[in-house]
C-alpha atoms as a PDB file:
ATOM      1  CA  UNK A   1      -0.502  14.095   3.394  1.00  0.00           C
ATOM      2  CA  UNK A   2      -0.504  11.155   5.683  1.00  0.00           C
ATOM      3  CA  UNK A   3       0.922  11.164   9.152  1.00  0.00           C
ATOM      4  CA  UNK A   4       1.435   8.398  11.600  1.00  0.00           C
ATOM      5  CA  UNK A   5       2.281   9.238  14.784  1.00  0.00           C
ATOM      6  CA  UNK A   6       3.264   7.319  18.341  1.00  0.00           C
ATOM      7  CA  UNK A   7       1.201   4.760  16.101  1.00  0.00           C
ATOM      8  CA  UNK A   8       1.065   1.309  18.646  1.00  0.00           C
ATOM      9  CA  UNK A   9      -0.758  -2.126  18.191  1.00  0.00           C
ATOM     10  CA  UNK A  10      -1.027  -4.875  20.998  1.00  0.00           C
ATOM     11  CA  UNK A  11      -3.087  -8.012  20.806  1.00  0.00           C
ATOM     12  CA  UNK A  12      -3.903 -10.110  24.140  1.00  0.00           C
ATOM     13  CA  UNK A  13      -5.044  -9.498  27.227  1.00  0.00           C
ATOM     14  CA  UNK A  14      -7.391 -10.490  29.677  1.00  0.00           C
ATOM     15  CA  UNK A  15      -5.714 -13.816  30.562  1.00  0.00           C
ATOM     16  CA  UNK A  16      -3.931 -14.106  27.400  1.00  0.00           C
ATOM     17  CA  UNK A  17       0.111 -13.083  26.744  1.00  0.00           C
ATOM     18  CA  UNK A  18       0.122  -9.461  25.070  1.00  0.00           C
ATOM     19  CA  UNK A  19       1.768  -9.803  21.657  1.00  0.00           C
ATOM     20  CA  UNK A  20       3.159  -6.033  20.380  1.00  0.00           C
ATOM     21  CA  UNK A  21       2.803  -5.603  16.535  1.00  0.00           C
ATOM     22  CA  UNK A  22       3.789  -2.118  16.655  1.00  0.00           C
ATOM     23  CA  UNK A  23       5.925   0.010  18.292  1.00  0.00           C
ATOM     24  CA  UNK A  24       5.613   3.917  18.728  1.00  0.00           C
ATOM     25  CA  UNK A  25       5.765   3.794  14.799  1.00  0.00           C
ATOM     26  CA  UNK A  26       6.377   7.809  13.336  1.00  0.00           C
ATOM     27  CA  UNK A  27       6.835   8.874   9.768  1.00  0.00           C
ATOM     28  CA  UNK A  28       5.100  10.578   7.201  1.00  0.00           C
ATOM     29  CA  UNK A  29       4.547  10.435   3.470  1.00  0.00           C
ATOM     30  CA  UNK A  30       3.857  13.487   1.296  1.00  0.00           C
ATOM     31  CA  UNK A  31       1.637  13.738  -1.601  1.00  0.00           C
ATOM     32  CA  UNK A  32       2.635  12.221  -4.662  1.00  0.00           C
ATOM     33  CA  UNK A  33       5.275   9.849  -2.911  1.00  0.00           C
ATOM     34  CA  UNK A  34       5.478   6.197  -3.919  1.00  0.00           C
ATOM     35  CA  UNK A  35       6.760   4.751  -0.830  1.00  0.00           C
ATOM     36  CA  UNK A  36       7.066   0.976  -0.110  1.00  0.00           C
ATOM     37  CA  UNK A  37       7.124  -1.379   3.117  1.00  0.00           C
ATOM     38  CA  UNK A  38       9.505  -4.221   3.435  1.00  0.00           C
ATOM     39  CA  UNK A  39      10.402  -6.243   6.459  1.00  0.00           C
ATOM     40  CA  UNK A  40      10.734 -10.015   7.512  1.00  0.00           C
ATOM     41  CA  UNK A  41       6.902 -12.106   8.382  1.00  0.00           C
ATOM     42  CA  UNK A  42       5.713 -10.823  11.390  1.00  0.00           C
ATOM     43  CA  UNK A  43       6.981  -7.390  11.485  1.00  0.00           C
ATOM     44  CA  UNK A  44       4.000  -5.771  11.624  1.00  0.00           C
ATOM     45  CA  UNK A  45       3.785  -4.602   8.412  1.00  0.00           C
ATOM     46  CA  UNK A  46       0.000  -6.039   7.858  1.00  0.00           C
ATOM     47  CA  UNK A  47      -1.153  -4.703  11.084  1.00  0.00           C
ATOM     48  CA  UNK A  48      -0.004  -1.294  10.349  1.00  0.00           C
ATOM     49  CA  UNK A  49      -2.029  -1.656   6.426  1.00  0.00           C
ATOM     50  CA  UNK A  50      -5.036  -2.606   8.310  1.00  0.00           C
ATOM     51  CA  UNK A  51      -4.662   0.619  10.626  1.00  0.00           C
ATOM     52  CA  UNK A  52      -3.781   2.676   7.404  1.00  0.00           C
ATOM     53  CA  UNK A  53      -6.730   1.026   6.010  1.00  0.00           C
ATOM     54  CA  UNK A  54      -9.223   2.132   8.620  1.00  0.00           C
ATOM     55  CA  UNK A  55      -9.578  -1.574   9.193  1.00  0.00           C
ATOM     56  CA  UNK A  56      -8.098  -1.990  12.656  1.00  0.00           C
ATOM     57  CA  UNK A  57      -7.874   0.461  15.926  1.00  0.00           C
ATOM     58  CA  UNK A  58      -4.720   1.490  17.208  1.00  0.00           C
ATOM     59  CA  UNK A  59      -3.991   1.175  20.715  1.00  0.00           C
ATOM     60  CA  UNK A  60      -1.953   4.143  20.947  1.00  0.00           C
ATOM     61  CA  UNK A  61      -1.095   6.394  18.841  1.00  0.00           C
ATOM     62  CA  UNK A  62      -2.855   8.710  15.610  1.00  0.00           C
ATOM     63  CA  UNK A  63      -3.164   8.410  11.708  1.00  0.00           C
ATOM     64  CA  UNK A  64      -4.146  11.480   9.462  1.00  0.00           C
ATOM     65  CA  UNK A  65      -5.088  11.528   6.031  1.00  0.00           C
ATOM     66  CA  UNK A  66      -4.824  15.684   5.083  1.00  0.00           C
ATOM     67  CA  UNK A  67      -5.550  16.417   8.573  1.00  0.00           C
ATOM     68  CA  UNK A  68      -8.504  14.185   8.688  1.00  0.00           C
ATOM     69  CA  UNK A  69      -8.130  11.932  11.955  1.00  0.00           C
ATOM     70  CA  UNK A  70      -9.552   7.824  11.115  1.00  0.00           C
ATOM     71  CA  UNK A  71      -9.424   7.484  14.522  1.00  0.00           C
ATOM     72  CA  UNK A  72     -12.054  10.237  15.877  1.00  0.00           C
ATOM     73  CA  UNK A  73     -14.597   9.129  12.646  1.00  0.00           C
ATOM     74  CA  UNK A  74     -17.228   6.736  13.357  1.00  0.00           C
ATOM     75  CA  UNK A  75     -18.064   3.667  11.748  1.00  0.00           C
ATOM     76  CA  UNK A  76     -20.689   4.999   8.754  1.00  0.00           C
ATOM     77  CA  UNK A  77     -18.033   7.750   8.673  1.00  0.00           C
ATOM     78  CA  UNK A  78     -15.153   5.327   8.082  1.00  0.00           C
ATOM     79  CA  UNK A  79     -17.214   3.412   5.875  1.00  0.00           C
ATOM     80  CA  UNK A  80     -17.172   6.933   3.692  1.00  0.00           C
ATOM     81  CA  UNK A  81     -14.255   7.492   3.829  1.00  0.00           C
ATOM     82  CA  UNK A  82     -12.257   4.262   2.867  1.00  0.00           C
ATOM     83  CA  UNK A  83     -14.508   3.991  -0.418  1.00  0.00           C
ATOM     84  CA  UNK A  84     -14.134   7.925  -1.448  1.00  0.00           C
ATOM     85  CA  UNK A  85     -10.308   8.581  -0.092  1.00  0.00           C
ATOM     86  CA  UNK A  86      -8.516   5.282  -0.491  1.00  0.00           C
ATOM     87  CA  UNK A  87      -7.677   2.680  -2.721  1.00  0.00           C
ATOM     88  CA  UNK A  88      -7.126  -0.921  -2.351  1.00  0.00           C
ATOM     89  CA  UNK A  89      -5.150  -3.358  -4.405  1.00  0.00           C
ATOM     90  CA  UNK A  90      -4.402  -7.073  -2.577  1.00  0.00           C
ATOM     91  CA  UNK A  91      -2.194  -9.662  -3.848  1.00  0.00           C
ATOM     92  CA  UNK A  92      -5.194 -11.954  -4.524  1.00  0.00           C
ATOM     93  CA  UNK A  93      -6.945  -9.354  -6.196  1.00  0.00           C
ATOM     94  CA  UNK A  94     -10.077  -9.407  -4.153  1.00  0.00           C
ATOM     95  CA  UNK A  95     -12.795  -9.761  -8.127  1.00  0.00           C
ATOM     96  CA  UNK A  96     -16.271 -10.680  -7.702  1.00  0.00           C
ATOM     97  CA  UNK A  97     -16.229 -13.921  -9.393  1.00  0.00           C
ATOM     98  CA  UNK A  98     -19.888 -13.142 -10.960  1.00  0.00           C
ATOM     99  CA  UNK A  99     -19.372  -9.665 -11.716  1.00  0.00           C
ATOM    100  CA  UNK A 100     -17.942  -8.809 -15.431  1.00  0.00           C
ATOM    101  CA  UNK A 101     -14.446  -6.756 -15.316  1.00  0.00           C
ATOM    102  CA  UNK A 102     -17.002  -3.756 -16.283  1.00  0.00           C
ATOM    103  CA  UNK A 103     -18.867  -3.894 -12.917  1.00  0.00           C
ATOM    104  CA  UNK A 104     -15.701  -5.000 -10.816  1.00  0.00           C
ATOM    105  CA  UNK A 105     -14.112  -1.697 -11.554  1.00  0.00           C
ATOM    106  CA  UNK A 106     -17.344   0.443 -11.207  1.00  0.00           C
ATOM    107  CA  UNK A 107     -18.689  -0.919  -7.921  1.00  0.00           C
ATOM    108  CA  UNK A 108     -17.053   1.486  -6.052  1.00  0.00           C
ATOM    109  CA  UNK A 109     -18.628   4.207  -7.780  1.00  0.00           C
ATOM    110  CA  UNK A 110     -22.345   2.332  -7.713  1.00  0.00           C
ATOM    111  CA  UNK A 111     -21.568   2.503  -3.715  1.00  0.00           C
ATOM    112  CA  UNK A 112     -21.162   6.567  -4.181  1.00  0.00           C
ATOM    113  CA  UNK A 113     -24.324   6.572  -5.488  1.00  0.00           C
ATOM    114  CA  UNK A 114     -22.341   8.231  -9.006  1.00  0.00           C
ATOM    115  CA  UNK A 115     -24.186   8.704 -12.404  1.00  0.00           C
ATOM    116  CA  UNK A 116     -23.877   6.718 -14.885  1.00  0.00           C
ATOM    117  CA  UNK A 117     -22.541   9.251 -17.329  1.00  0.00           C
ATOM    118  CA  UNK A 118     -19.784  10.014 -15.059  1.00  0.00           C
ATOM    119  CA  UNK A 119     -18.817   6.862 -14.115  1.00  0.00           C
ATOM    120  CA  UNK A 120     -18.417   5.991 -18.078  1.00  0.00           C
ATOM    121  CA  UNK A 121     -16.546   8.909 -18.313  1.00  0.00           C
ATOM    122  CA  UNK A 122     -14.204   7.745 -15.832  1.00  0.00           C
ATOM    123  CA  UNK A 123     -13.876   4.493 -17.194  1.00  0.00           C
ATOM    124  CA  UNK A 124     -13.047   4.755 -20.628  1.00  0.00           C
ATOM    125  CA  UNK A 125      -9.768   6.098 -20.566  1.00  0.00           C
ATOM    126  CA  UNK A 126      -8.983   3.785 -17.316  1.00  0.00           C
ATOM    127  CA  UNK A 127      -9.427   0.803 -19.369  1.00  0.00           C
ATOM    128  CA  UNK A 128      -7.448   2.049 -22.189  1.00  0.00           C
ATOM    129  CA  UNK A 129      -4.795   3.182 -19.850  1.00  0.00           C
ATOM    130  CA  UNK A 130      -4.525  -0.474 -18.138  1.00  0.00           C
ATOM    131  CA  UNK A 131      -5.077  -1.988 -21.362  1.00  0.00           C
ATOM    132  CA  UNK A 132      -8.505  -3.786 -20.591  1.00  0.00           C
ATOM    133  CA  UNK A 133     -11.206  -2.002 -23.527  1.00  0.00           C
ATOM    134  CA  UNK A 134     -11.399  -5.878 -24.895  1.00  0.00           C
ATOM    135  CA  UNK A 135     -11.800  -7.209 -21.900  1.00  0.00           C
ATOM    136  CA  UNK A 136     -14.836  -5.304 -19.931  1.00  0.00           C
ATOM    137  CA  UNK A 137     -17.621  -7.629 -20.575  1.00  0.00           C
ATOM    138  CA  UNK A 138     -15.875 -10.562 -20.123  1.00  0.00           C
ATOM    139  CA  UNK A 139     -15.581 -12.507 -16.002  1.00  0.00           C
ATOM    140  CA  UNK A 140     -12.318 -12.451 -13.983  1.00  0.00           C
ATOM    141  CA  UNK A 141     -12.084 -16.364 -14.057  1.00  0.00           C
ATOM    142  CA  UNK A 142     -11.281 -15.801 -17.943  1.00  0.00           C
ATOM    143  CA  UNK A 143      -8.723 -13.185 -17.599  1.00  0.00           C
ATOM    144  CA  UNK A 144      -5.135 -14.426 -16.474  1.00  0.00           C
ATOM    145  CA  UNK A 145      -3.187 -13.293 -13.168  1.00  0.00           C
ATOM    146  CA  UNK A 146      -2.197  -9.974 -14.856  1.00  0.00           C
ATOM    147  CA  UNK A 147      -5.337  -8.543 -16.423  1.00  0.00           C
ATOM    148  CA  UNK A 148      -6.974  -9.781 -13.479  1.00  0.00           C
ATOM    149  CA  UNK A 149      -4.296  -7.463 -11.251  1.00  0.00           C
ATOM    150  CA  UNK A 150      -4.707  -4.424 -13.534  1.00  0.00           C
ATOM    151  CA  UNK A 151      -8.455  -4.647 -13.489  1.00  0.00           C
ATOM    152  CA  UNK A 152      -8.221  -4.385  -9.512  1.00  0.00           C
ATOM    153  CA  UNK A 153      -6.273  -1.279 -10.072  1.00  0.00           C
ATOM    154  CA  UNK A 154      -8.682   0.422 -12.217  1.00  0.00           C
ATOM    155  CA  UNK A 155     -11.000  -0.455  -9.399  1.00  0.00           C
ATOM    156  CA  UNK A 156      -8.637   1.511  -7.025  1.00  0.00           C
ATOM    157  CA  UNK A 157      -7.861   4.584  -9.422  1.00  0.00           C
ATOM    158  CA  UNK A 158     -11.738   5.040 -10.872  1.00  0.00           C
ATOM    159  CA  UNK A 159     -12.483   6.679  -7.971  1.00  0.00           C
ATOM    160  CA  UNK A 160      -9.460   9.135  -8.161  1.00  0.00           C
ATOM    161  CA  UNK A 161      -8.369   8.388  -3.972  1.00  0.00           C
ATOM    162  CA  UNK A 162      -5.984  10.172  -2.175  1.00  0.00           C
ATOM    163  CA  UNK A 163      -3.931   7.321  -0.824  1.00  0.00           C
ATOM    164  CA  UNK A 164      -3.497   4.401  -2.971  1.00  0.00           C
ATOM    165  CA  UNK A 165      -2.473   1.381  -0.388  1.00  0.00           C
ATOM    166  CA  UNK A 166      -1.093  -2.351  -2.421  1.00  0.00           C
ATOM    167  CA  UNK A 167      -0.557  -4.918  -0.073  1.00  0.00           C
ATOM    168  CA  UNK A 168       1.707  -7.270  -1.841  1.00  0.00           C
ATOM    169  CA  UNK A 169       0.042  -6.528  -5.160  1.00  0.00           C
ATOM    170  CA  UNK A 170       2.840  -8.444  -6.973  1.00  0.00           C
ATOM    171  CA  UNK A 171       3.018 -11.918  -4.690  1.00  0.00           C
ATOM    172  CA  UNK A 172       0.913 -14.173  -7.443  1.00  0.00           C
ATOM    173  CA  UNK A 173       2.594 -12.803 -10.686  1.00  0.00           C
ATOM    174  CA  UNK A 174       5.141 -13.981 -12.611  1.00  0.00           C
ATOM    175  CA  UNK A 175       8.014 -11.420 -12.738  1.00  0.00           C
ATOM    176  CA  UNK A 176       7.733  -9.963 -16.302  1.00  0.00           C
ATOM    177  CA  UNK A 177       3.727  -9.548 -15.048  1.00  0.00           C
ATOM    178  CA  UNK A 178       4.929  -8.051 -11.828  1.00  0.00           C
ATOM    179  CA  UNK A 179       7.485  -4.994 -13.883  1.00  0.00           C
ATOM    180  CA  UNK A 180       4.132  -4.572 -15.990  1.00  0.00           C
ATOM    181  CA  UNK A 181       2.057  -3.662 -13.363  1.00  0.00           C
ATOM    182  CA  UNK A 182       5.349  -1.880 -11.607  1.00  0.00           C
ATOM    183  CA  UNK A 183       5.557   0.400 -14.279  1.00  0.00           C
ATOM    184  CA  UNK A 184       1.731   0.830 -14.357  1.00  0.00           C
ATOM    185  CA  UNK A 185       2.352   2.277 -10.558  1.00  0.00           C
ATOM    186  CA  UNK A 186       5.248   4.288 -11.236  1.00  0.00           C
ATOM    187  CA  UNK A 187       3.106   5.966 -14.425  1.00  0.00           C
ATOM    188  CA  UNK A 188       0.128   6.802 -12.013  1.00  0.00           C
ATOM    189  CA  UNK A 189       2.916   8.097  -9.378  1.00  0.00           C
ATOM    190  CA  UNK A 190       4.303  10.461 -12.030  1.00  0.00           C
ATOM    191  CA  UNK A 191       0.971  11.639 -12.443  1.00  0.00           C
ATOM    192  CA  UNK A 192       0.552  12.748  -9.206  1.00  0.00           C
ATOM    193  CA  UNK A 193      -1.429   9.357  -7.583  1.00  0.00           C
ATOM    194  CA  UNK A 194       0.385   8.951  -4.172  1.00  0.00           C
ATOM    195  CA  UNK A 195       0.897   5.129  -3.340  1.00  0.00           C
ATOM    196  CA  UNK A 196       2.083   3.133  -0.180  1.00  0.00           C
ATOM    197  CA  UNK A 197       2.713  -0.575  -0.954  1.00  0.00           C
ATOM    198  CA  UNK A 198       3.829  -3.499   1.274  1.00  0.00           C
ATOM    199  CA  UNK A 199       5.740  -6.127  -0.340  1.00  0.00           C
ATOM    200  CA  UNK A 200       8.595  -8.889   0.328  1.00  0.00           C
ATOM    201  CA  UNK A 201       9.719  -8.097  -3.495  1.00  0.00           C
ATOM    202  CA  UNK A 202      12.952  -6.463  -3.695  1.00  0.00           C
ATOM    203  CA  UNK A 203      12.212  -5.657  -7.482  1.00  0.00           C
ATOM    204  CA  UNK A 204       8.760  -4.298  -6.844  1.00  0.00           C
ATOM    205  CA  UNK A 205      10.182  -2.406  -3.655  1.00  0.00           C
ATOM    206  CA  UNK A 206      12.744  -0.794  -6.132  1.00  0.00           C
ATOM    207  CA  UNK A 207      10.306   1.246  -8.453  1.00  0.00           C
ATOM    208  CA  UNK A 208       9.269   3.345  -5.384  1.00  0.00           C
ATOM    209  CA  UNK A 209      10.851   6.277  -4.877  1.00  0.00           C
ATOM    210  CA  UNK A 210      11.291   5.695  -0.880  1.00  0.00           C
ATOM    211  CA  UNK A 211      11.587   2.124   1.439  1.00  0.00           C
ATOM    212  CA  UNK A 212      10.537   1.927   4.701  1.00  0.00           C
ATOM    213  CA  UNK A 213      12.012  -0.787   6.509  1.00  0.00           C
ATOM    214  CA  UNK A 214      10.332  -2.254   9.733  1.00  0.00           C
ATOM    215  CA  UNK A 215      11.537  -4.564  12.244  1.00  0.00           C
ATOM    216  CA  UNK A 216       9.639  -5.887  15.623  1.00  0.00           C
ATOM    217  CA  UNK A 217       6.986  -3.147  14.588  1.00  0.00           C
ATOM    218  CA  UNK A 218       9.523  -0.073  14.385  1.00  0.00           C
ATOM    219  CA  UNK A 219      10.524   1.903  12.019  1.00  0.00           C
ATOM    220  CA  UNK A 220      14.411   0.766  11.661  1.00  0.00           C
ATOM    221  CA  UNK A 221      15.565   2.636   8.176  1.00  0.00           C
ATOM    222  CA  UNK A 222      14.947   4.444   5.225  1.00  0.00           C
ATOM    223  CA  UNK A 223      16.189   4.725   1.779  1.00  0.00           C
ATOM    224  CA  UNK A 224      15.702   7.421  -1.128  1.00  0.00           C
ATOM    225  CA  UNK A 225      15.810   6.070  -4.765  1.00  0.00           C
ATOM    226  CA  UNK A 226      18.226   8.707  -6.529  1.00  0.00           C
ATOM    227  CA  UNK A 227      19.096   6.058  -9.443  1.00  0.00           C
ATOM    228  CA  UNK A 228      17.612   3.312 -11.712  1.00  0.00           C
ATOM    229  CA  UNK A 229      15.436   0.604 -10.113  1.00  0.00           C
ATOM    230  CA  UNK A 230      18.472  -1.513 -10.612  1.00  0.00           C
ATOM    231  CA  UNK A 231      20.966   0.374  -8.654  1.00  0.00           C
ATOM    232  CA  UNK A 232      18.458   1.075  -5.895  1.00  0.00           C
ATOM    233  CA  UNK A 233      17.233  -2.700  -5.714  1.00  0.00           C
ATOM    234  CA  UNK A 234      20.980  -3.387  -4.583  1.00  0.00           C
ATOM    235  CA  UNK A 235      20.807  -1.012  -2.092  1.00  0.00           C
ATOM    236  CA  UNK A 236      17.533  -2.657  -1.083  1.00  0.00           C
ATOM    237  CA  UNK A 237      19.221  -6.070  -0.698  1.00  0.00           C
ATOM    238  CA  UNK A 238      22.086  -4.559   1.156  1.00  0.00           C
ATOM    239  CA  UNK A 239      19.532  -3.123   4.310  1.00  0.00           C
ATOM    240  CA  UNK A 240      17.347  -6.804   4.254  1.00  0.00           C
ATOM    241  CA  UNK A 241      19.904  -8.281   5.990  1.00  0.00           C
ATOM    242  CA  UNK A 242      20.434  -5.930   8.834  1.00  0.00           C
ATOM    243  CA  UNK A 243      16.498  -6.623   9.954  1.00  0.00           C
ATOM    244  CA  UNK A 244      17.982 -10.035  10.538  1.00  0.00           C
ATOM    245  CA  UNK A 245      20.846  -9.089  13.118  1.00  0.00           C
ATOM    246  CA  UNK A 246      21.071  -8.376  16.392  1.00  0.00           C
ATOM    247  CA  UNK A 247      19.528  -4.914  17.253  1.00  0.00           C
ATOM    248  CA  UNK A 248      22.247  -3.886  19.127  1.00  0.00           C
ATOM    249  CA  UNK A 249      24.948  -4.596  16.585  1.00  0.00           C
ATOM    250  CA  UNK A 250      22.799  -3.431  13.623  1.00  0.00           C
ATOM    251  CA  UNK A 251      21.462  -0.169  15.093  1.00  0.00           C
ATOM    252  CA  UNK A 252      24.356   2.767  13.060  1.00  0.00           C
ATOM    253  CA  UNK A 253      26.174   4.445  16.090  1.00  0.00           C
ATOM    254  CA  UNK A 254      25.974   7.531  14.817  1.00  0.00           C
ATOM    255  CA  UNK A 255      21.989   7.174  14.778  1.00  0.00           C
ATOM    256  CA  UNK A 256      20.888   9.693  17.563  1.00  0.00           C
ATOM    257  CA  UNK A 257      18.359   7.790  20.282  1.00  0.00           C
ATOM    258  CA  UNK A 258      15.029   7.724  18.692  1.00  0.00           C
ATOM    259  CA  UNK A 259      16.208   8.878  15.305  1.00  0.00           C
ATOM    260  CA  UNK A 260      15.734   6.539  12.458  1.00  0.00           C
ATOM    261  CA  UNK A 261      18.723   5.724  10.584  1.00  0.00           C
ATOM    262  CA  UNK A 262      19.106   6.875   6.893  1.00  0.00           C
ATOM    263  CA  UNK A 263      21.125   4.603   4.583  1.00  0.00           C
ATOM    264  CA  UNK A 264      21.872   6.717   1.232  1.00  0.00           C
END
C-alpha cells in the first residue's frame, strides 16, 4: 500500500553545513498494518512524517501511496490528495478553537465540497463510536485532553483515508487517556483502517502490530507483535537501547550488508 524507497532528506547548502535527516530509507507497509516509529530526538523520524505527509520534498528517493507517486503530483494535486487519502492526528491536536467539535470533525468534508446528508451520515456513528454524541455542539476549550484527542480522530477517520498517519498522538495524555485512545486505534486497525504512528511511547508503540526503529535517518530494526501489548512492550524496551550504542557494535553480525536486522 505504501512504499518508500531510496527515500533521502538533506538540509543546507549554499554556504551552509549539509545536515542528513535521512538516509536511503526502504520499507513498506501493507494495507491494514498498524505500524509504529520509534527512535531517539533527531532521528529523522519527523522529517520522514512530513515527506509521508506530502508536506516536505525528498531529495532523493520515492513515496507511493497504491501506486500513486506524491512526488510527480503538483501542488493543487497534493492539496487533493492529503485531504481525500490521508489522515492526520498530532499530539497537540491541531482544533479550531472557534469551531464547535461538530464542525472540527466535518471540515474536511466541507473542503470536498460533500453534501450535507452524507456528511451526517458519516458522522453519526463516528461520534458514537469515539464516544462524543454529547459533546458535538459544544468548543474544544471545554472538552479535556482526551475528548479533545478523539474528536481529532473522528476528524481523520470521517473521511474514510487510506493512510492514517499520528505523530505522537499520545505525548499530552495522561496514560489511562493514552490506552483509551490506543485501543480506539487498534479497533479501527481491526477494521481494516491502516495506521503509521510516530511516538517516543513504549506503551503506545506496543499496540501496533509492527515497530520500525530508526537511527541517524536509517532504518536499523524491526519487530512483529506475536503476543500481548505487554510482552511485546518488553521487547520494545529491549531494541531502545541498541539505537544508543555504537553502530558498529550494535549492528547483528549475521545481518547481511544492507539488510535490516529483524529482532523476533
Amino acid at each position: 500500500m505504501l512504499q518508500v524507497q531510496h527515500l533521502s532528506k538533506t538540509y543546507g547548502g549554499r554556504g551552509f553545513v549539509p545536515i542528513t535527516a535521512l538516509r536511503d530509507m526502504n520499507f513498506e507497509v501493507q494495507e491494514g498494518e498498524f505500524v509504529a516509529i520509534m527512535g531517539e530526538s533527531g532521528s529523522g523520524k519527523t522529517t520522514l512524517l512530513n515527506i509521508l505527509a506530502g508536506l516536505m520534498q525528498p531529495t532523493t528517493g520515492e513515496v507511493a501511496l497504491n501506486g500513486a507517486s506524491l512526488r510527480s503530483m503538483k501542488p493543487d494535486q497534493m492539496a487533493k490528495f492529503r485531504r481525500e487519502k490521508l489522515g492526520f492526528i498530532f499530539q497537540d491536536f491541531h482544533l479550531l478553537e472557534r469551531f464547535t467539535v461538530k464542525d472540527n470533525i466535518v471540515l474536511p468534508l466541507v473542503l470536498s465540497e460533500k453534501k450535507k446528508e452524507e456528511m451526517e451520515q458519516r458522522l453519526t456513528p463516528l461520534a458514537k463510536r469515539l464516544g462524543l454524541t454529547e459533546h458535538m455542539n459544544r468548543y474544544p476549550h471545554e472538552l479535556s485532553g482526551g475528548q479533545q484527542q478523539r474528536a481529532a480522530v473522528a476528524r481523520a477517520l470521517i473521511t474514510k483515508p487510506e493512510l492514517l498517519l499520528a505523530d505522537e498522538p499520545t505525548g499530552q495524555l495522561d496514560s489511562h487517556t493514552a490506552d483509551d485512545l490506543m485501543q480506539i486505534f487498534q479497533d479501527v486497525n481491526v477494521d481494516g483502517q491502516t495506521i503509521l504512528m510516530v511516538t517516543h511511547s513504549i506503551r503506545s508503540a506496543s499496540y501496533a502490530r509492527r515497530v520500525l526503529f530508526i537511527r541517524d535517518g536509517m532504518l536499523f530494526h524491526e519487530i512483529y507483535r506475536m503476543e500481548s501489548p505487554y510482552r511485546f512492550a518488553e521487547r520494545i524496551a529491549d531494541v531502545l537501547p541498541l539505537l544508543r550504542e555504537n553502530p558498529e557494535a550494535s549492528t547483528p553480525s549475521d545481518a547481511e550488508d544492507g539488510e535490516v536486522p529483524h529482532v523476533f
